[in-house]
Each structure stands twice: as C-alpha cells, then as structure tokens.
PDB file of N, CA and C in Angstrom:
ATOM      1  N   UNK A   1      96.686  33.389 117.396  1.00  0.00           N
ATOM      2  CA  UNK A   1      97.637  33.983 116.479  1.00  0.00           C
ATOM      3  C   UNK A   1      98.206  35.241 117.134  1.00  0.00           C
ATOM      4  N   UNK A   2      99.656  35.430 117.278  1.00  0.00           N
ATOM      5  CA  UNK A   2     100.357  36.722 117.862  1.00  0.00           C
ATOM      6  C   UNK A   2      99.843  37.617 117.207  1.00  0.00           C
ATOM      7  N   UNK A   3      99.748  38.722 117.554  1.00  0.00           N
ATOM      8  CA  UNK A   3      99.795  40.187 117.008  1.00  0.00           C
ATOM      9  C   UNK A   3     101.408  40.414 116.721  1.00  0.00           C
ATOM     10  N   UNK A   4     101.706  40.938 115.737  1.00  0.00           N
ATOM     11  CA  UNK A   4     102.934  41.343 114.825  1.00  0.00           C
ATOM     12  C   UNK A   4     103.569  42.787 115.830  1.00  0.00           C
ATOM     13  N   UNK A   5     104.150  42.775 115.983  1.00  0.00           N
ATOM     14  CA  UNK A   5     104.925  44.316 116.975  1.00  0.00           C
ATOM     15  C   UNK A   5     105.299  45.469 116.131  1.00  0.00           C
ATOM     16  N   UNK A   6     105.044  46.536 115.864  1.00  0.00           N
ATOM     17  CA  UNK A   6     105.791  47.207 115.666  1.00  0.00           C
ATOM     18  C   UNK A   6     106.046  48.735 116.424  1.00  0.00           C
ATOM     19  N   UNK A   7     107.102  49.403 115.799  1.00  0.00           N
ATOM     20  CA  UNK A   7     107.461  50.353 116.806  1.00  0.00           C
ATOM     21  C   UNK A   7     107.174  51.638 115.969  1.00  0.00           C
ATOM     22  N   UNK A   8     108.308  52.684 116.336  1.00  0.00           N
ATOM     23  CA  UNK A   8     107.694  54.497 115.549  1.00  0.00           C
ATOM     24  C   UNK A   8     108.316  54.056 114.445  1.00  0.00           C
ATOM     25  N   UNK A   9     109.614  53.292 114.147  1.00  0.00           N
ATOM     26  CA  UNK A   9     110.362  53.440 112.453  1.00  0.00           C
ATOM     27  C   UNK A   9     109.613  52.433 111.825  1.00  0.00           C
ATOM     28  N   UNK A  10     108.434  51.778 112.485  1.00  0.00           N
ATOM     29  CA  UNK A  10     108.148  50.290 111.079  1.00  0.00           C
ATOM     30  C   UNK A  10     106.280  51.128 110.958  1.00  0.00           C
ATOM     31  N   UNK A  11     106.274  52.228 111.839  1.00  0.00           N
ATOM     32  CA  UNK A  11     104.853  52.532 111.779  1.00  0.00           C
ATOM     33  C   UNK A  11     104.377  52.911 110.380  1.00  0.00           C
ATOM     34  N   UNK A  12     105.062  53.635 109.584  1.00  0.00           N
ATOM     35  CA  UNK A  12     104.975  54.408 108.124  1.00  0.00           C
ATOM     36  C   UNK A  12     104.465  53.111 107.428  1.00  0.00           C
ATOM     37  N   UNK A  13     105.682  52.634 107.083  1.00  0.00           N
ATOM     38  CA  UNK A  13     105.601  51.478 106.175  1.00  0.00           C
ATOM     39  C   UNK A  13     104.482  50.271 106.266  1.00  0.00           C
ATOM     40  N   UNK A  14     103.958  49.694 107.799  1.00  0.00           N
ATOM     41  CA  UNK A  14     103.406  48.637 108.089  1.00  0.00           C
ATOM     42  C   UNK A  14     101.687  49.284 107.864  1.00  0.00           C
ATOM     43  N   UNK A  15     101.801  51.197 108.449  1.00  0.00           N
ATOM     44  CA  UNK A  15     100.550  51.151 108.247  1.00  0.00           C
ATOM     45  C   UNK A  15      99.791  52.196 107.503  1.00  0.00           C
ATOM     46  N   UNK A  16     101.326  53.351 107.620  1.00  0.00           N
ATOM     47  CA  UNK A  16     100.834  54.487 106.545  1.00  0.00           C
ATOM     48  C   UNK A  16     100.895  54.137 104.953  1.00  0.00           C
ATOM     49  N   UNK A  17     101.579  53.015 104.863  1.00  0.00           N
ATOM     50  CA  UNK A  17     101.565  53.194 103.273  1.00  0.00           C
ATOM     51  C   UNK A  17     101.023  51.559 102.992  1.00  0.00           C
ATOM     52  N   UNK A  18     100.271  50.815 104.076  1.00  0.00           N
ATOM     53  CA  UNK A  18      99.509  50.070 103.641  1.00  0.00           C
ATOM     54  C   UNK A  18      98.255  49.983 102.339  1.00  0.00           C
ATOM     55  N   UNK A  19      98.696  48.671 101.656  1.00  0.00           N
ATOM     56  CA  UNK A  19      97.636  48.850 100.554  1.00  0.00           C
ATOM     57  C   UNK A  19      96.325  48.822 101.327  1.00  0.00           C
ATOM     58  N   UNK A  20      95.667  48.181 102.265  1.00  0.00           N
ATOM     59  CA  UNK A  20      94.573  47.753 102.498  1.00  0.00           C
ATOM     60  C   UNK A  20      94.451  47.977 104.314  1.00  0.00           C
ATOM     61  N   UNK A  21      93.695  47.933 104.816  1.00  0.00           N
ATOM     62  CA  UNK A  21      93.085  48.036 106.286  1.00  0.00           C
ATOM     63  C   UNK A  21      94.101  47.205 107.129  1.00  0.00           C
ATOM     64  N   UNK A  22      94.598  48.387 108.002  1.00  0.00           N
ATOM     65  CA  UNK A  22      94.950  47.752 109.359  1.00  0.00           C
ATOM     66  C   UNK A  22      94.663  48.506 111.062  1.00  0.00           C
ATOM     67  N   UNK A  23      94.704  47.550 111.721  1.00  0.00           N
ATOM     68  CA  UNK A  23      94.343  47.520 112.836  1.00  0.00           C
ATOM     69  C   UNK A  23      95.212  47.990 113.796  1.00  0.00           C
ATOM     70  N   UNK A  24      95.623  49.369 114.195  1.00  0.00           N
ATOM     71  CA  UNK A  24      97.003  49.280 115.382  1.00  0.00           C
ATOM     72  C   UNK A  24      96.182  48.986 116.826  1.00  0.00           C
ATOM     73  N   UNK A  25      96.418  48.644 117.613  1.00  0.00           N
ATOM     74  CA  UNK A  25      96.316  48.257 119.035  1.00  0.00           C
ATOM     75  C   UNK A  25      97.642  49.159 119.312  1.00  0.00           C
ATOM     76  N   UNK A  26      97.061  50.118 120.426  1.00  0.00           N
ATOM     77  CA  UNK A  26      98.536  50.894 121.371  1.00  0.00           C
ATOM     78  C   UNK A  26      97.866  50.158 123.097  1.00  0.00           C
ATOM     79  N   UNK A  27      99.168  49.321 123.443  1.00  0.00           N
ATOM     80  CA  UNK A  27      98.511  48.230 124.622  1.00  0.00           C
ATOM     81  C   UNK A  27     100.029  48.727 125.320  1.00  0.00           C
ATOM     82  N   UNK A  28      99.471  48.573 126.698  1.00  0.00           N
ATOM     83  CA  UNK A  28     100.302  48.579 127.787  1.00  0.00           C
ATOM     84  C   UNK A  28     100.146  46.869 128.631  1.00  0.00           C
ATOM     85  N   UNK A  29     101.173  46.309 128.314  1.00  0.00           N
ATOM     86  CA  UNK A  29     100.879  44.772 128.626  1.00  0.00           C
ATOM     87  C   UNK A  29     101.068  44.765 130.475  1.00  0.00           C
ATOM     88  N   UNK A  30     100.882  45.779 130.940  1.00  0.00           N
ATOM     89  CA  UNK A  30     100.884  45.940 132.572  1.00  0.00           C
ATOM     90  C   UNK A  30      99.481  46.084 133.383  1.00  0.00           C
ATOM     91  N   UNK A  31      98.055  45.679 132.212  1.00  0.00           N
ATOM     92  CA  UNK A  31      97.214  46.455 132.343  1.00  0.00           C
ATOM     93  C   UNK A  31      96.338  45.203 131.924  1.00  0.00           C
ATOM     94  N   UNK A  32      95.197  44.909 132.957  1.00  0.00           N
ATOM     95  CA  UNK A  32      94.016  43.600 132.055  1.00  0.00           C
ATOM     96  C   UNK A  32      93.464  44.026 131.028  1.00  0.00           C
ATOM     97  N   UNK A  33      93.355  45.164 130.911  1.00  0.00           N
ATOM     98  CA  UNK A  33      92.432  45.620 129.507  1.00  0.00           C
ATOM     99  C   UNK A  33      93.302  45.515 128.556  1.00  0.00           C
ATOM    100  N   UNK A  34      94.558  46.026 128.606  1.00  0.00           N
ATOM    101  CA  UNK A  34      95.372  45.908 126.880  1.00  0.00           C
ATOM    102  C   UNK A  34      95.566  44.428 126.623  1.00  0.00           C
ATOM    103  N   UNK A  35      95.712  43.540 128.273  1.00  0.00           N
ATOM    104  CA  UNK A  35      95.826  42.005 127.742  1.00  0.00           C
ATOM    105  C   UNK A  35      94.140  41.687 127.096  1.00  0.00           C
ATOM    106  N   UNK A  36      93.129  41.939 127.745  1.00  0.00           N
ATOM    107  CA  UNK A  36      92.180  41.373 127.106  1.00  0.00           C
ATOM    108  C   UNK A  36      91.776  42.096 125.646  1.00  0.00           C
ATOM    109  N   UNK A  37      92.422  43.288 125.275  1.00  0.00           N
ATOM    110  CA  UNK A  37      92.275  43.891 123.961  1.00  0.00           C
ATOM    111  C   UNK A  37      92.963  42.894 123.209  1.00  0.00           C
ATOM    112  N   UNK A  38      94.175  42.613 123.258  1.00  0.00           N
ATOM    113  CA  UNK A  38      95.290  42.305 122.637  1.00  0.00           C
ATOM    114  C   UNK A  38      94.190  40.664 122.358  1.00  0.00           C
ATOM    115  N   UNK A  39      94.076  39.971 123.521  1.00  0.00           N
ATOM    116  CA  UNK A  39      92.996  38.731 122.783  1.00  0.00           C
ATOM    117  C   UNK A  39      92.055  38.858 122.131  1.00  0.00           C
ATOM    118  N   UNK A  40      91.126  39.799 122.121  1.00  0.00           N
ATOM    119  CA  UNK A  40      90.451  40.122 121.148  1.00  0.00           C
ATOM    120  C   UNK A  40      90.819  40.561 120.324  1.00  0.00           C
ATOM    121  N   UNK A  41      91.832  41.113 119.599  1.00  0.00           N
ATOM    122  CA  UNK A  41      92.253  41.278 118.575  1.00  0.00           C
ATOM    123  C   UNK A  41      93.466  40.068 117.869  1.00  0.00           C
ATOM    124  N   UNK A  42      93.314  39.165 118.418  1.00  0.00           N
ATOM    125  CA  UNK A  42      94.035  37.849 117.971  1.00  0.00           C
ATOM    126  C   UNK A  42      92.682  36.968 117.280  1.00  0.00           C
ATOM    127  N   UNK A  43      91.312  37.531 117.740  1.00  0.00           N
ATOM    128  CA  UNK A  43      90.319  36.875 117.407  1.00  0.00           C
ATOM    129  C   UNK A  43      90.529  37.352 116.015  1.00  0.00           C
ATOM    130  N   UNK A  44      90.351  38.457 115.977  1.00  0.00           N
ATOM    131  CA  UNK A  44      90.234  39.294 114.880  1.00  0.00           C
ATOM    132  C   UNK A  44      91.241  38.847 113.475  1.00  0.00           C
ATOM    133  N   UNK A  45      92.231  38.599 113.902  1.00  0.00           N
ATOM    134  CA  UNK A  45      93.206  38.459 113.294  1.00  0.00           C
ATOM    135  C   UNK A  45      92.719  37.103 112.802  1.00  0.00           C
ATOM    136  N   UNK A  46      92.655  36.284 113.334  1.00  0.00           N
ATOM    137  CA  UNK A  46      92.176  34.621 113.132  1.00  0.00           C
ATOM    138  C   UNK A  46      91.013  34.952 112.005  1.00  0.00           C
ATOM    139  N   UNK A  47      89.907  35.667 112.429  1.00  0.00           N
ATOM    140  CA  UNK A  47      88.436  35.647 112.138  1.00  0.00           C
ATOM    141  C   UNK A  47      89.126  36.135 110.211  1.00  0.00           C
ATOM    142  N   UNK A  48      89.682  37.049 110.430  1.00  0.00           N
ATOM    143  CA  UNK A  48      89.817  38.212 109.380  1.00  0.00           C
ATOM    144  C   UNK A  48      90.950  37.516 108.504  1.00  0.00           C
ATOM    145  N   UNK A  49      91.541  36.578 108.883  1.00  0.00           N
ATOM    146  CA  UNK A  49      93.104  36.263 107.847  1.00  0.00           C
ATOM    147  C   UNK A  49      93.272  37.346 107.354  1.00  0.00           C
ATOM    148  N   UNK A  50      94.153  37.363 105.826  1.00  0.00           N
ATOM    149  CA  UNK A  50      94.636  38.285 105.373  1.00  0.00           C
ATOM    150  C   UNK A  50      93.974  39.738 105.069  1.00  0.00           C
ATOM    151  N   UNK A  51      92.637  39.712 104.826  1.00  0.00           N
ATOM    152  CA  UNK A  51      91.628  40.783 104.987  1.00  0.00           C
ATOM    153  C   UNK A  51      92.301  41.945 105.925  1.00  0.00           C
ATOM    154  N   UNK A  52      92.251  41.763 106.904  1.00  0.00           N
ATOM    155  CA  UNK A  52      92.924  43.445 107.552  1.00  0.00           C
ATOM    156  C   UNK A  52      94.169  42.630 108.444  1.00  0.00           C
ATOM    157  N   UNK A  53      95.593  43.362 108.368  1.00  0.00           N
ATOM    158  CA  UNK A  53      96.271  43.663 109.131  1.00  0.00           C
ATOM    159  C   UNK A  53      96.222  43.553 110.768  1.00  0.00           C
ATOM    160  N   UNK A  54      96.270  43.229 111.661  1.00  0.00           N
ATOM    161  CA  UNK A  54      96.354  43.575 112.624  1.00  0.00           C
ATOM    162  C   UNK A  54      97.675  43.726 113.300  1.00  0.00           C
ATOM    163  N   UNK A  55      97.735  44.934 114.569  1.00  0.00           N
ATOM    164  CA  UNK A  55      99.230  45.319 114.561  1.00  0.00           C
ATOM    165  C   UNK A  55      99.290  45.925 116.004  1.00  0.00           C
ATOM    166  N   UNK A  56     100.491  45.247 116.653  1.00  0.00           N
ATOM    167  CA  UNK A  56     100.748  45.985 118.307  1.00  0.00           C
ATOM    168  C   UNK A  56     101.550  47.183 118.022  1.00  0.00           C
ATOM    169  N   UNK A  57     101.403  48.007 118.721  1.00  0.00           N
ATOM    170  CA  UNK A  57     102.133  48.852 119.124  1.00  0.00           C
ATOM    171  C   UNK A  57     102.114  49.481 120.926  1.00  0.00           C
ATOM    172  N   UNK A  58     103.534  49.019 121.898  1.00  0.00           N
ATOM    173  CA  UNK A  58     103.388  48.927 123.065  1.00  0.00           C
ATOM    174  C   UNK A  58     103.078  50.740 122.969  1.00  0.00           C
ATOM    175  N   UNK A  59     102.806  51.387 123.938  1.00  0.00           N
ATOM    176  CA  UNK A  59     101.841  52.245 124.402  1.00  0.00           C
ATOM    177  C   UNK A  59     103.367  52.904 125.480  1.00  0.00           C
ATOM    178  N   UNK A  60     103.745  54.125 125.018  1.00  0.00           N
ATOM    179  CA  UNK A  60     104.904  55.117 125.423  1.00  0.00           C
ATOM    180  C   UNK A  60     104.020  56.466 125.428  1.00  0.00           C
ATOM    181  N   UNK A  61     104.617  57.193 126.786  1.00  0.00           N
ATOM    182  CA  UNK A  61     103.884  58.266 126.294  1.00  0.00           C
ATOM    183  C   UNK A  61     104.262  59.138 126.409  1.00  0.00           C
ATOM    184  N   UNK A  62     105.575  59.268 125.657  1.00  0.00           N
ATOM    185  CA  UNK A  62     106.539  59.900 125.262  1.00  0.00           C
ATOM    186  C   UNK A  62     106.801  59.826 123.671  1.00  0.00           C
ATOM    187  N   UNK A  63     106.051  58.472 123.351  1.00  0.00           N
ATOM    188  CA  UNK A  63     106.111  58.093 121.855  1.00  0.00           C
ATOM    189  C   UNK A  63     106.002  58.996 120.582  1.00  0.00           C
ATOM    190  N   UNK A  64     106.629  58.965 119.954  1.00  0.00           N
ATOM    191  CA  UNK A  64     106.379  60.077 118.161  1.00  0.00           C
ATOM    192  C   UNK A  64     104.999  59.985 118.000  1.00  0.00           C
ATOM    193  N   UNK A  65     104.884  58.639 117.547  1.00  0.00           N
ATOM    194  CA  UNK A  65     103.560  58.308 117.713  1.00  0.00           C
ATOM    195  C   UNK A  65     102.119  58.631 118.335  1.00  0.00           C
ATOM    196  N   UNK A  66     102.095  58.563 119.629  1.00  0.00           N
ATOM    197  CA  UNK A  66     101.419  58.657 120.580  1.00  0.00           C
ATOM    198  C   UNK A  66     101.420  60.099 120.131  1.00  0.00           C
ATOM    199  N   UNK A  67     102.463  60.738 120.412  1.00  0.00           N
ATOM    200  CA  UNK A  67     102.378  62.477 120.566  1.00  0.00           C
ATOM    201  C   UNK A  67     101.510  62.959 119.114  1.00  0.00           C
ATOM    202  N   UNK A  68     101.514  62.252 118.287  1.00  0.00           N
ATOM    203  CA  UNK A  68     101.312  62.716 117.006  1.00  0.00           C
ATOM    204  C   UNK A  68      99.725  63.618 116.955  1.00  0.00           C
ATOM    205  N   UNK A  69      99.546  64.922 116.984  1.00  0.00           N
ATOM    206  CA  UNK A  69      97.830  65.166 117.141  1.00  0.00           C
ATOM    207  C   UNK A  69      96.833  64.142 116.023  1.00  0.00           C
ATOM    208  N   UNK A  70      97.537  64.013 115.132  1.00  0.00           N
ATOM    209  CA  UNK A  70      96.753  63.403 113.965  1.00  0.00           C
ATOM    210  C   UNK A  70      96.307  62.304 114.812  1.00  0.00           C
ATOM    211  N   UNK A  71      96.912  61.316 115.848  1.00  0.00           N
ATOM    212  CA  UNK A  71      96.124  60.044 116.454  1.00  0.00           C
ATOM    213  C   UNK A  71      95.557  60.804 117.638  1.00  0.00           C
ATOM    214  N   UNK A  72      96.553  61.051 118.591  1.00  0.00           N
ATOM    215  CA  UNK A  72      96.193  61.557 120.090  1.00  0.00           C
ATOM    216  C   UNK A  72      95.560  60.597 120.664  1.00  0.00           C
ATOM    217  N   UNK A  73      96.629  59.428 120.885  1.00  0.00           N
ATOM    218  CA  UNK A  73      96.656  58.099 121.711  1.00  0.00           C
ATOM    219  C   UNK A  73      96.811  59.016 122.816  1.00  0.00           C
ATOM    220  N   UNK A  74      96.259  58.872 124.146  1.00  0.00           N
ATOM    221  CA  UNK A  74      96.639  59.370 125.462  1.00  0.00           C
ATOM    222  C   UNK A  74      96.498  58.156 126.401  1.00  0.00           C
ATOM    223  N   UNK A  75      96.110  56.833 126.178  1.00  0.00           N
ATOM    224  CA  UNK A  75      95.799  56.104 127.042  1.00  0.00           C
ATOM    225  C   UNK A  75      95.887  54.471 126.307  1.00  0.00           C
ATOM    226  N   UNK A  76      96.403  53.564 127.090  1.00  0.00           N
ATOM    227  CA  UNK A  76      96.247  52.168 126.773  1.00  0.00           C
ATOM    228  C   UNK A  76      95.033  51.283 127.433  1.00  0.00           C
ATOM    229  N   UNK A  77      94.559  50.720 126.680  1.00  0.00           N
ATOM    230  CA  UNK A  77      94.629  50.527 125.004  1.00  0.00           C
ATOM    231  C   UNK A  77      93.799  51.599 124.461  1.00  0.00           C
ATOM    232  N   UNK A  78      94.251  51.769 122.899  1.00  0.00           N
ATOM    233  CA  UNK A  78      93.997  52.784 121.973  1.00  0.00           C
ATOM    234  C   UNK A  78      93.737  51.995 120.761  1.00  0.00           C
ATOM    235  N   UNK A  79      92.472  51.851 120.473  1.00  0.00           N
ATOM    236  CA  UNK A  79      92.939  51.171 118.888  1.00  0.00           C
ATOM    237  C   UNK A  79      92.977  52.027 117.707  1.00  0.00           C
ATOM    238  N   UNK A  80      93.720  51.860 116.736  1.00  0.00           N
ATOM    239  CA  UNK A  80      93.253  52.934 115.712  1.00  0.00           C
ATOM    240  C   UNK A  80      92.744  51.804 114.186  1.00  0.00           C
ATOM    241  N   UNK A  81      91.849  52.466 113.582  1.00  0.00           N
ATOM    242  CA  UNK A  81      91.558  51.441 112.565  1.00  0.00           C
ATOM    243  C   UNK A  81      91.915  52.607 111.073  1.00  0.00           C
ATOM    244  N   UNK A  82      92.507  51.988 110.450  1.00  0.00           N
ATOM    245  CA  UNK A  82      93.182  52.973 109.393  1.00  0.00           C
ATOM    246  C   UNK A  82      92.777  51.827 107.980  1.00  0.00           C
ATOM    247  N   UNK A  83      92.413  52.681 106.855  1.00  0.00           N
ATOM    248  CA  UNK A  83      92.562  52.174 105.527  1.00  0.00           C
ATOM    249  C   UNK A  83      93.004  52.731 104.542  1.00  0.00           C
ATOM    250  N   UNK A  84      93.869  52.034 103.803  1.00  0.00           N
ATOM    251  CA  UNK A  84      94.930  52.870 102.627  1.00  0.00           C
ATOM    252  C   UNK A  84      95.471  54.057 103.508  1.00  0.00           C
ATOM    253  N   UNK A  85      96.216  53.701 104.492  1.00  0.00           N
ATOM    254  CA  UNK A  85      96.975  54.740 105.050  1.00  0.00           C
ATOM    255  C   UNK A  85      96.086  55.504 106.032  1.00  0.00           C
ATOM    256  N   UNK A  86      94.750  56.183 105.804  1.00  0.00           N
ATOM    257  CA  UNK A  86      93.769  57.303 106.514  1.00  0.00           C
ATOM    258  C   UNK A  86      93.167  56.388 107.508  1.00  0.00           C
ATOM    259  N   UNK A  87      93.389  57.094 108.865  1.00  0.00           N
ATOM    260  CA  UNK A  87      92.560  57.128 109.883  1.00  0.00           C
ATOM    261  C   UNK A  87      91.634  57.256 109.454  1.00  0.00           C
ATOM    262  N   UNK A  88      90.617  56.018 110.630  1.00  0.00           N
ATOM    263  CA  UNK A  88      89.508  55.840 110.008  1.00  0.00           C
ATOM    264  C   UNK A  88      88.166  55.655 111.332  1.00  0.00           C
ATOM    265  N   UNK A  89      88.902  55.662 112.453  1.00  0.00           N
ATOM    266  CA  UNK A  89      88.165  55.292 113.649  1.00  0.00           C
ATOM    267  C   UNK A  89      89.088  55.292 114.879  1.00  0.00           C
ATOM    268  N   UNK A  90      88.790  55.752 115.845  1.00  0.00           N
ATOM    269  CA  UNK A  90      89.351  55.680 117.295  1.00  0.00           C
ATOM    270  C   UNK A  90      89.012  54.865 117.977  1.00  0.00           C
ATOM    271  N   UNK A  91      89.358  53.663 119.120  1.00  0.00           N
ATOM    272  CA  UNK A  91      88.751  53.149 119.973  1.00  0.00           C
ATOM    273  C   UNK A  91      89.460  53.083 120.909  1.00  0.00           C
ATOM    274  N   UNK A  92      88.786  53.780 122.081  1.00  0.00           N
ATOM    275  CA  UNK A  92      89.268  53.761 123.775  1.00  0.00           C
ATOM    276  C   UNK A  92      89.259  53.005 124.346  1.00  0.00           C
ATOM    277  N   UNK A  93      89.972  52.399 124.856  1.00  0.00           N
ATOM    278  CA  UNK A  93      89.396  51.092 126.180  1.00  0.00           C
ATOM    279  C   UNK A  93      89.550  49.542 125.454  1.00  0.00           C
ATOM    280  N   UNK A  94      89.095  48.713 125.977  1.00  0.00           N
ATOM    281  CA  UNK A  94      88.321  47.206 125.513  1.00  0.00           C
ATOM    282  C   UNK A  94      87.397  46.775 125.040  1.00  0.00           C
ATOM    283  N   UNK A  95      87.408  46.295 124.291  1.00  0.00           N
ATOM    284  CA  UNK A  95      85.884  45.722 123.375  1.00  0.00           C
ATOM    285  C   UNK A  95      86.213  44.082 123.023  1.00  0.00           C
ATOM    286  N   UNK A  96      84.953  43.714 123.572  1.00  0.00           N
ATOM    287  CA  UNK A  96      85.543  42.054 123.257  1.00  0.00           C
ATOM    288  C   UNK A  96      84.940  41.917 121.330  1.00  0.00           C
ATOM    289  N   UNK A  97      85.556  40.937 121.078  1.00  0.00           N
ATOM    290  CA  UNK A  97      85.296  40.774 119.336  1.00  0.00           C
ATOM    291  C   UNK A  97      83.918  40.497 119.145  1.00  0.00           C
ATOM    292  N   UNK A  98      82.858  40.886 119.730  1.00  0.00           N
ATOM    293  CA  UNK A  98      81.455  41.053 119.366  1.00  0.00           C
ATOM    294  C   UNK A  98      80.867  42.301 118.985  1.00  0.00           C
ATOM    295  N   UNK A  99      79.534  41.896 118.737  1.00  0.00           N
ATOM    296  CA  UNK A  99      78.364  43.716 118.722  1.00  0.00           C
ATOM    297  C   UNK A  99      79.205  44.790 118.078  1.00  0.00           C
ATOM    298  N   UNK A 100      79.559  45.670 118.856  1.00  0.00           N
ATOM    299  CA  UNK A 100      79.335  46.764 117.607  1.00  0.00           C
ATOM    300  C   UNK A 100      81.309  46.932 117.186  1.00  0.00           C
ATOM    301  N   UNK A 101      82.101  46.532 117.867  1.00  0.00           N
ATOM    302  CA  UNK A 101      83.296  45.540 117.614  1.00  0.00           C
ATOM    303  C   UNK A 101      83.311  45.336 116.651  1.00  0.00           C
ATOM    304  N   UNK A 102      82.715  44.126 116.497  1.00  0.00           N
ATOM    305  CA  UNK A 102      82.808  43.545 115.497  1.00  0.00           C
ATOM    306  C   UNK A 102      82.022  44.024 114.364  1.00  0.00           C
ATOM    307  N   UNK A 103      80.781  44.870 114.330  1.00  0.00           N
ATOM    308  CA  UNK A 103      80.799  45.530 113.408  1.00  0.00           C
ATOM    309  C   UNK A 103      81.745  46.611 112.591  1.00  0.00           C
ATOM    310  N   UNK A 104      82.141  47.285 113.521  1.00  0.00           N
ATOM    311  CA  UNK A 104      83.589  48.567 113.156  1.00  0.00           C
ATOM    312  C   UNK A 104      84.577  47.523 112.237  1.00  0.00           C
ATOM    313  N   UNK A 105      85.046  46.350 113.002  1.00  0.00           N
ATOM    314  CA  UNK A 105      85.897  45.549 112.393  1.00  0.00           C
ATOM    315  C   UNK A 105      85.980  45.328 110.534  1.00  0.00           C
ATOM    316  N   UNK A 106      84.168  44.526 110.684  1.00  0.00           N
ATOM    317  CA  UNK A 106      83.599  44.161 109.507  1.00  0.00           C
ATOM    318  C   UNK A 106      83.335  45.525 108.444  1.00  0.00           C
ATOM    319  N   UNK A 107      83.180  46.666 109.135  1.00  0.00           N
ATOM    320  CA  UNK A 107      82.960  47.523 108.123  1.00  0.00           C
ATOM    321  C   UNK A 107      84.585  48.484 107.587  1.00  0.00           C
ATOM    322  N   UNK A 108      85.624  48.005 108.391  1.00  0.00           N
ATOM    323  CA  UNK A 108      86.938  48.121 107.745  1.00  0.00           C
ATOM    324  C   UNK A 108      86.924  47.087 106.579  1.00  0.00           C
ATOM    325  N   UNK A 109      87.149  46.204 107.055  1.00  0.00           N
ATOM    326  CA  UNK A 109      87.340  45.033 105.964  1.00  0.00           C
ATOM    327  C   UNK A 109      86.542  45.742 104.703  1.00  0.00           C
ATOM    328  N   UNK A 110      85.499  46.343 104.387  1.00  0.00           N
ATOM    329  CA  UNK A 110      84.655  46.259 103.182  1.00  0.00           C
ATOM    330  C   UNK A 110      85.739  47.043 102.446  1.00  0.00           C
ATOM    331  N   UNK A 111      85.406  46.641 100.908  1.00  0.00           N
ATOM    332  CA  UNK A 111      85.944  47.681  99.829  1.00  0.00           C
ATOM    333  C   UNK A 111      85.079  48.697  99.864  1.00  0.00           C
TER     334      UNK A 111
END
C-alpha cells in the first residue's frame, strides 16, 4: 500500500487537525534507509488499516516544516508519531515493523 504524500500546505489539515493518530515519515527517497523506512511503514499501513494514518513527507531542509523547533526534523528519515494533532514521539533513522517499532506503533493506535 503507497504512503499518501503530503507537503507544508496539506501538513495542518492531514495531521494537525487530525481526529485520530498519524504517522509522518520525513524520507529522502535518495537514501536506503528512507526507502527501507518508507516499506516499513507500508507494513504499517497494511497491518493498521484505518486505525492510524500513515503519511510521507519528502525531507527539505529548507522546509517550514522541517525548520519548525516544535519537530526539529534535521535528518532523513524522521518519523514523527502525532495524536489528535500533539506530538507524540520522535524517531531517527530506520526501524523495520518489529520489537519495539512495532510496539511505539501499537501504543499510538490505543485510545
């Protein structure tokens, strides 16, 4: 399953004023790790259906975004895990959809 794209004008709407948990991925598709993030988070997406969001955002670093201190993405991949709008977790680097992954994952999803 694709990951959904979005950019700095669909960021508000897709994830700040989300009712429920989503997933941004900030991936640089020039890079094996944001490709192997980006598959693991297609797992995710599969595993999770409608339960959480999952969401690309390519990785500028010049970006509104990126610059924003509230995230302080400095590097691809970046995941951020957000619910009802609030940051909720940082993740640096790659993580395949197992262990403690997939725990962070599973403990977004909860009400």
């Amino acid at each position: 399953m694709p990951l959904q794209t979005i950019d700095a004008d669909s960021f508000v709407e897709t994830v700040l004023r989300a009712a429920g948990p989503v997933i941004v991925l900030f991936s640089d598709a020039g890079t094996n790790r944001s490709r192997n993030m980006i598959a693991s988070l297609q797992a995710v997406a599969c595993d999770q259906g409608a339960a959480i969001t999952v969401v690309n955002k390519v990785f500028d670093e010049v970006g509104s975004i990126e610059q924003d201190p509230a995230y302080d993405v400095q590097s691809a991949p970046t995941t951020l895990f957000f619910k009802n709008g609030k940051l909720e977790r940082t993740v640096v680097g790659y993580y395949a959809y197992t262990g403690i992954f997939k725990t962070w994952v599973e403990q977004l999803s909860q009400v």
